[in-house]
C-alpha atoms as a PDB file:
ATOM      1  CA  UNK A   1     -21.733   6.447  -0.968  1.00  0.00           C
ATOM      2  CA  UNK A   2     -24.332   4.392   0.766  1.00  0.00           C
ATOM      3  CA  UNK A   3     -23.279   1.404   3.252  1.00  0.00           C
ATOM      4  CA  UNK A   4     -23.864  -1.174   0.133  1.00  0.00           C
ATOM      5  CA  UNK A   5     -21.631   1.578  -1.824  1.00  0.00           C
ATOM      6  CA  UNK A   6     -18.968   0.752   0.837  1.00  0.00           C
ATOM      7  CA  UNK A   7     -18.833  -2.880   0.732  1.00  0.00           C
ATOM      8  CA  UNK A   8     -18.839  -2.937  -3.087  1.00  0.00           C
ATOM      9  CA  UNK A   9     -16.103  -0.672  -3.040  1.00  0.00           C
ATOM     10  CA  UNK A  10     -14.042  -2.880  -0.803  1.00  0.00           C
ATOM     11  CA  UNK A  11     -14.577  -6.357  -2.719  1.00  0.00           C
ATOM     12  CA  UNK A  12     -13.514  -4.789  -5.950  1.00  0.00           C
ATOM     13  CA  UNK A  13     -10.486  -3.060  -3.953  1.00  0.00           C
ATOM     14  CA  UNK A  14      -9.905  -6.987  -2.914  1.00  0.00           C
ATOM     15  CA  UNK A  15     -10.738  -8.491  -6.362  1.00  0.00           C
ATOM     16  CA  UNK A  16      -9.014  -6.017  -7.816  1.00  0.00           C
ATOM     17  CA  UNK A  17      -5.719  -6.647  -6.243  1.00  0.00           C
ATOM     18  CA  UNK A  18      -6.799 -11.137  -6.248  1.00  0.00           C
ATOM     19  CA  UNK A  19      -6.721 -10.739 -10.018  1.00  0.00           C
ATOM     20  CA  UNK A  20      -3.283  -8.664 -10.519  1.00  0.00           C
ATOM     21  CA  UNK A  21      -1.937 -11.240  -8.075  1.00  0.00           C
ATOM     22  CA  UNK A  22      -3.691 -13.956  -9.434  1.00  0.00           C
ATOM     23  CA  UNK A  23      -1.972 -12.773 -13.110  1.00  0.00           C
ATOM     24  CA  UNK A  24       1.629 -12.023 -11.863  1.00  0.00           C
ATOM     25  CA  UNK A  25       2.704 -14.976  -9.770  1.00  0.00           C
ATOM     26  CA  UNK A  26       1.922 -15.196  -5.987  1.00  0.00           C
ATOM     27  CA  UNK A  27       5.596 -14.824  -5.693  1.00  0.00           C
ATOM     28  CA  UNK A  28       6.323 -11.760  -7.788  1.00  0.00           C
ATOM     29  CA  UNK A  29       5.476  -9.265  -5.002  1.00  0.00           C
ATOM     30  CA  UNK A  30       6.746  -6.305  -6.388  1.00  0.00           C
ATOM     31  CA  UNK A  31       5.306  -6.376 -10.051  1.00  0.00           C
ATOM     32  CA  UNK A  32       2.165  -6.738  -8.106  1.00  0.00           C
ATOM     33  CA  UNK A  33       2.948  -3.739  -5.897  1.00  0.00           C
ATOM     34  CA  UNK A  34       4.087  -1.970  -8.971  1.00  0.00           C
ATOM     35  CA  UNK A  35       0.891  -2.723 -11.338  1.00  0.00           C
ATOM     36  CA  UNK A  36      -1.434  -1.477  -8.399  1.00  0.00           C
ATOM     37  CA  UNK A  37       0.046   1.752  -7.585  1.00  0.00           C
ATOM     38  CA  UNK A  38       0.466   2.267 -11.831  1.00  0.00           C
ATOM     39  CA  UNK A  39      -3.462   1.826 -11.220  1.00  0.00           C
ATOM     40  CA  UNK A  40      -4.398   3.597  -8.134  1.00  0.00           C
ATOM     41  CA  UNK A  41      -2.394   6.716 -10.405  1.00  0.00           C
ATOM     42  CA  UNK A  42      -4.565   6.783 -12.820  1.00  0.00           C
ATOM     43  CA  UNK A  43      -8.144   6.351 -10.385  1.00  0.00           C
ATOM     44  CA  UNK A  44      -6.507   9.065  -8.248  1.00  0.00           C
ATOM     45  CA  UNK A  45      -6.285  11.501 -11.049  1.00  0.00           C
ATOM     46  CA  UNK A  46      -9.631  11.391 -12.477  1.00  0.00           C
ATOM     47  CA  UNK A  47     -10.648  11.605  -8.913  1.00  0.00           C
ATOM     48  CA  UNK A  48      -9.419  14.928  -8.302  1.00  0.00           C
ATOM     49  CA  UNK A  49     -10.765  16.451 -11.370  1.00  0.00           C
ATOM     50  CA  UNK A  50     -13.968  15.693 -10.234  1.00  0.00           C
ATOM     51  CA  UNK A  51     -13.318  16.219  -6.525  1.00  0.00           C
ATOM     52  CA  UNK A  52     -11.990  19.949  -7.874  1.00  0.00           C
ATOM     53  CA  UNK A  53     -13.515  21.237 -10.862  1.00  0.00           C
ATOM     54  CA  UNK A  54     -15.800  24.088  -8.977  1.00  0.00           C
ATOM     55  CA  UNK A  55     -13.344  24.467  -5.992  1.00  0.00           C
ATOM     56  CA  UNK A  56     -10.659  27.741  -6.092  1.00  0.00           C
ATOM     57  CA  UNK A  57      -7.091  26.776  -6.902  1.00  0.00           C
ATOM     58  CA  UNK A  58      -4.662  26.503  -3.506  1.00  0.00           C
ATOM     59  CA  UNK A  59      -2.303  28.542  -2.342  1.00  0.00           C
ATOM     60  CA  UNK A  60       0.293  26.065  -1.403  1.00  0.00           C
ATOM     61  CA  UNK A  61       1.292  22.835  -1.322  1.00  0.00           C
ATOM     62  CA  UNK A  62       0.433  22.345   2.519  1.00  0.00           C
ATOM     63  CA  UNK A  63      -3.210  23.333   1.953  1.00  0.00           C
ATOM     64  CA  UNK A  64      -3.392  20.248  -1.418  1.00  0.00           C
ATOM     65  CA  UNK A  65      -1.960  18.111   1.246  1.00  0.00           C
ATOM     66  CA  UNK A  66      -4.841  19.381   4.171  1.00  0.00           C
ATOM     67  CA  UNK A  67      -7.478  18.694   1.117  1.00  0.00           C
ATOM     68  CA  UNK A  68      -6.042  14.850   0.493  1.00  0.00           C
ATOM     69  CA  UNK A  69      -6.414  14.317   4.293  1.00  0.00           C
ATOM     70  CA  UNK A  70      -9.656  15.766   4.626  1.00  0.00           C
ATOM     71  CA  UNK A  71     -11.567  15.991   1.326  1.00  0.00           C
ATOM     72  CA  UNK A  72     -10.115  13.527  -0.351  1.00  0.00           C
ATOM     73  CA  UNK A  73      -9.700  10.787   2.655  1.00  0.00           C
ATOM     74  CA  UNK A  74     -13.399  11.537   3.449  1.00  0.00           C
ATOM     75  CA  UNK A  75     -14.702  10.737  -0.466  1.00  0.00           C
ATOM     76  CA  UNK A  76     -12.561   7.703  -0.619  1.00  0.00           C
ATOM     77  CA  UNK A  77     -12.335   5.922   2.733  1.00  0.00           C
ATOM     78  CA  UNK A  78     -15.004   7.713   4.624  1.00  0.00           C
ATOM     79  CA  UNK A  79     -12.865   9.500   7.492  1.00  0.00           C
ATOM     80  CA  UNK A  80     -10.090  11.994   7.713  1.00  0.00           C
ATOM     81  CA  UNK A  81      -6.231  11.010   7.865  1.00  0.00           C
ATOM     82  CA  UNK A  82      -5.953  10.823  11.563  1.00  0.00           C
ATOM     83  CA  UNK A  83      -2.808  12.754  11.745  1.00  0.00           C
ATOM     84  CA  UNK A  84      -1.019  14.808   9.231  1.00  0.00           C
ATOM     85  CA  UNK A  85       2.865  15.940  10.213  1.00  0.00           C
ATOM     86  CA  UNK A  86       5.110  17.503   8.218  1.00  0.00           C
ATOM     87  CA  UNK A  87       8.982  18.599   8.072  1.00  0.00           C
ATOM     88  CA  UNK A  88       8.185  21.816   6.317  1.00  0.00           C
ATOM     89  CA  UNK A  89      10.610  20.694   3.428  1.00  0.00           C
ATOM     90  CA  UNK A  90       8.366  17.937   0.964  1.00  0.00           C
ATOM     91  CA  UNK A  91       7.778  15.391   2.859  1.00  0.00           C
ATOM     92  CA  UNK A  92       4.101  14.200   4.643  1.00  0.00           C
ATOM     93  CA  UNK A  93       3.045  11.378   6.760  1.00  0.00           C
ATOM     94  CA  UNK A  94      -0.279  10.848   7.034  1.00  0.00           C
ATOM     95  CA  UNK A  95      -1.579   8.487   9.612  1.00  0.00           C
ATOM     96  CA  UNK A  96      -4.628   6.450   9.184  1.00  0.00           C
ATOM     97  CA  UNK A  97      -5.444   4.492  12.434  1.00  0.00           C
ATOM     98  CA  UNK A  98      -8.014   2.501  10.952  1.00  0.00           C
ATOM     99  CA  UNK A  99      -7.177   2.315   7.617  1.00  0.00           C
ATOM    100  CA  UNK A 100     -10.589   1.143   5.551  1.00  0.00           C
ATOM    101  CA  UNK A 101      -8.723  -1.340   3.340  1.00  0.00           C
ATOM    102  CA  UNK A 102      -6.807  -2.796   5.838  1.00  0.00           C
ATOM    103  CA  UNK A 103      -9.390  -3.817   8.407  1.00  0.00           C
ATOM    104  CA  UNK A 104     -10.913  -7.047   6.557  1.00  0.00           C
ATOM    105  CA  UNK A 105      -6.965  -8.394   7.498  1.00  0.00           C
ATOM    106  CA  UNK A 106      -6.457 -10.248  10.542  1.00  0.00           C
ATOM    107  CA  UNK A 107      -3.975  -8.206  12.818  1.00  0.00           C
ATOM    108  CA  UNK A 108      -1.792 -12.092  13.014  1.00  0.00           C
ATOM    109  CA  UNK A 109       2.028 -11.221  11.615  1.00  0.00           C
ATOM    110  CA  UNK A 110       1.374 -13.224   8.308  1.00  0.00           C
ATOM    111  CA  UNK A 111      -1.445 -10.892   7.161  1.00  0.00           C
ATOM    112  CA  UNK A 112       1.110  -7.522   8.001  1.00  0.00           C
ATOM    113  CA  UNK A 113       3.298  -9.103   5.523  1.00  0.00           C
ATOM    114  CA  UNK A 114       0.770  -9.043   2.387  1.00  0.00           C
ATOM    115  CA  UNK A 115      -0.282  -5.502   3.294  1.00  0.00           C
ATOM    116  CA  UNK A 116       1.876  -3.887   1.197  1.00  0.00           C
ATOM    117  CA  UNK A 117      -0.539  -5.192  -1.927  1.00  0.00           C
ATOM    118  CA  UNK A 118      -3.375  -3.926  -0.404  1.00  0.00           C
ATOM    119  CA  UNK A 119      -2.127  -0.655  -0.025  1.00  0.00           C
ATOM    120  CA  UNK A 120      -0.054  -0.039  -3.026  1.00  0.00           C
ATOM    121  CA  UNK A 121      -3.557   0.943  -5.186  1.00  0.00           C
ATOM    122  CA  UNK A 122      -3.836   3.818  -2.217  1.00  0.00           C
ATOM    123  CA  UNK A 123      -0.346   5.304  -3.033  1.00  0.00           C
ATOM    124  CA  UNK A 124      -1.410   5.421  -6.205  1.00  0.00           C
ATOM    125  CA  UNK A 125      -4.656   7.193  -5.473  1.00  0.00           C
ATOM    126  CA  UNK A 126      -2.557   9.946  -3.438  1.00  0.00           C
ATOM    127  CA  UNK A 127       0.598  10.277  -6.437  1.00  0.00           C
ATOM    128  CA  UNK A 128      -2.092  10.270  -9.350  1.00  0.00           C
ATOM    129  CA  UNK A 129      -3.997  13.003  -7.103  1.00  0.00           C
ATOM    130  CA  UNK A 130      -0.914  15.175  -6.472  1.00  0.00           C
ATOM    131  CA  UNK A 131       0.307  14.647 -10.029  1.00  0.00           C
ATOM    132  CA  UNK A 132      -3.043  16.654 -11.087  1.00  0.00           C
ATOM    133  CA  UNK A 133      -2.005  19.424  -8.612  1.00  0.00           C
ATOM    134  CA  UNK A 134       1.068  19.282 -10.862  1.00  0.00           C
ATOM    135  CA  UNK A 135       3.367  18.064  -7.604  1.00  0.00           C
ATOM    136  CA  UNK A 136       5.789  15.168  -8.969  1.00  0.00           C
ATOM    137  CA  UNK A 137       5.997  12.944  -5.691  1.00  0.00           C
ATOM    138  CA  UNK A 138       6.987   9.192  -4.232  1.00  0.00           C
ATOM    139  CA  UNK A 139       4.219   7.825  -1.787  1.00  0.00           C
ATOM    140  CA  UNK A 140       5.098   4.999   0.200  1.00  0.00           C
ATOM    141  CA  UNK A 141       3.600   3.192   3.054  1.00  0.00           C
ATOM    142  CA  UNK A 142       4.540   1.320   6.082  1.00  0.00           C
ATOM    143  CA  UNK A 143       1.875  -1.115   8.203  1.00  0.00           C
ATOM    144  CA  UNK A 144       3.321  -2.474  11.613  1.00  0.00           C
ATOM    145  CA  UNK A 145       0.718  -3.240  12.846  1.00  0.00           C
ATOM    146  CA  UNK A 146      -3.203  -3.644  11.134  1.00  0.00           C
ATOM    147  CA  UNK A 147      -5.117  -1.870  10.791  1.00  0.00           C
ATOM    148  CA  UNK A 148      -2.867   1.339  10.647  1.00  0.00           C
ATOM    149  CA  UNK A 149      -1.313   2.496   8.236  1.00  0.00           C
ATOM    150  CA  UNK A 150       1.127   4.969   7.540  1.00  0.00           C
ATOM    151  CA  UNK A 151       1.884   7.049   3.855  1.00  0.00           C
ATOM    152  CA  UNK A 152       5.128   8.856   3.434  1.00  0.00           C
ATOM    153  CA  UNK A 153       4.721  11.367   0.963  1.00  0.00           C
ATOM    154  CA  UNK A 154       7.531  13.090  -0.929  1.00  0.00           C
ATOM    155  CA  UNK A 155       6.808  15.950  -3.209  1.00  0.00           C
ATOM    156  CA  UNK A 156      10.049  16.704  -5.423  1.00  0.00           C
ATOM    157  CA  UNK A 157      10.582  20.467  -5.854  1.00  0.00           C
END
């Protein structure tokens, strides 16, 4: 993607989420939340079967979730995850310190509490992109402060 690529990108990541808003109710937060991540599912998993159509199958689920955080991040918001940890038994955080959809938002304590509808198309991005891995999973996220952001990731086994 070219720098104009970006920014168009962005606004109809903004628009996108202005018009599900703008549809719902400014005051039914988590139908909003809900019809986002439904979409960012769907995006995410024709993503990945273009990201991996040529690419060798994985060994194991660590090394789908080192792909999202590298291959994936890069394609989508043009930098790794900043940190990945795990607990070795399903669950993933993934830290992005400057998280690309998140930086337009002023870091002022109003603006952390409408982040969660700007990131709920992204945890749909990363479920619809395990889901094509064929790992069933819950991805939430948490923003305490912009423009980080942190995704929990679940895989059920």
């Amino acid at each position: 993607m070219s720098i104009g690529e970006d920014i168009i990108f962005e606004y109809l990541h903004m628009e996108i989420v202005n018009v599900v808003a703008g549809r719902e109710g400014i005051h039914n937060k988590d139908l909003i939340v809900s019809k986002l991540e439904k979409m960012g599912h769907r995006v995410g998993q024709g993503m990945i079967d273009r990201f991996t159509k040529d690419s060798p199958r994985f060994k194991d689920e660590l090394d789908i979730m080192k792909f999202i955080c590298k291959d994936f991040w890069t394609a989508v918001f043009k930098k790794q995850v900043d940190n990945l940890r795990t607990n070795h038994q399903g669950v993933y955080v993934l830290l992005d310190k400057k998280f690309r959809l998140l930086t337009h938002l002023s870091s002022e304590k109003e603006y952390v509490e409408i982040a969660p509808k700007f990131i709920a198309f992204s945890c749909g991005l990363i479920r619809g992109a395990l889901s094509n891995f064929g790992l069933i999973s819950i991805v939430t996220a948490d923003v305490n402060s912009l423009p980080e952001c942190r995704f929990q990731v679940q895989i059920h086994r």
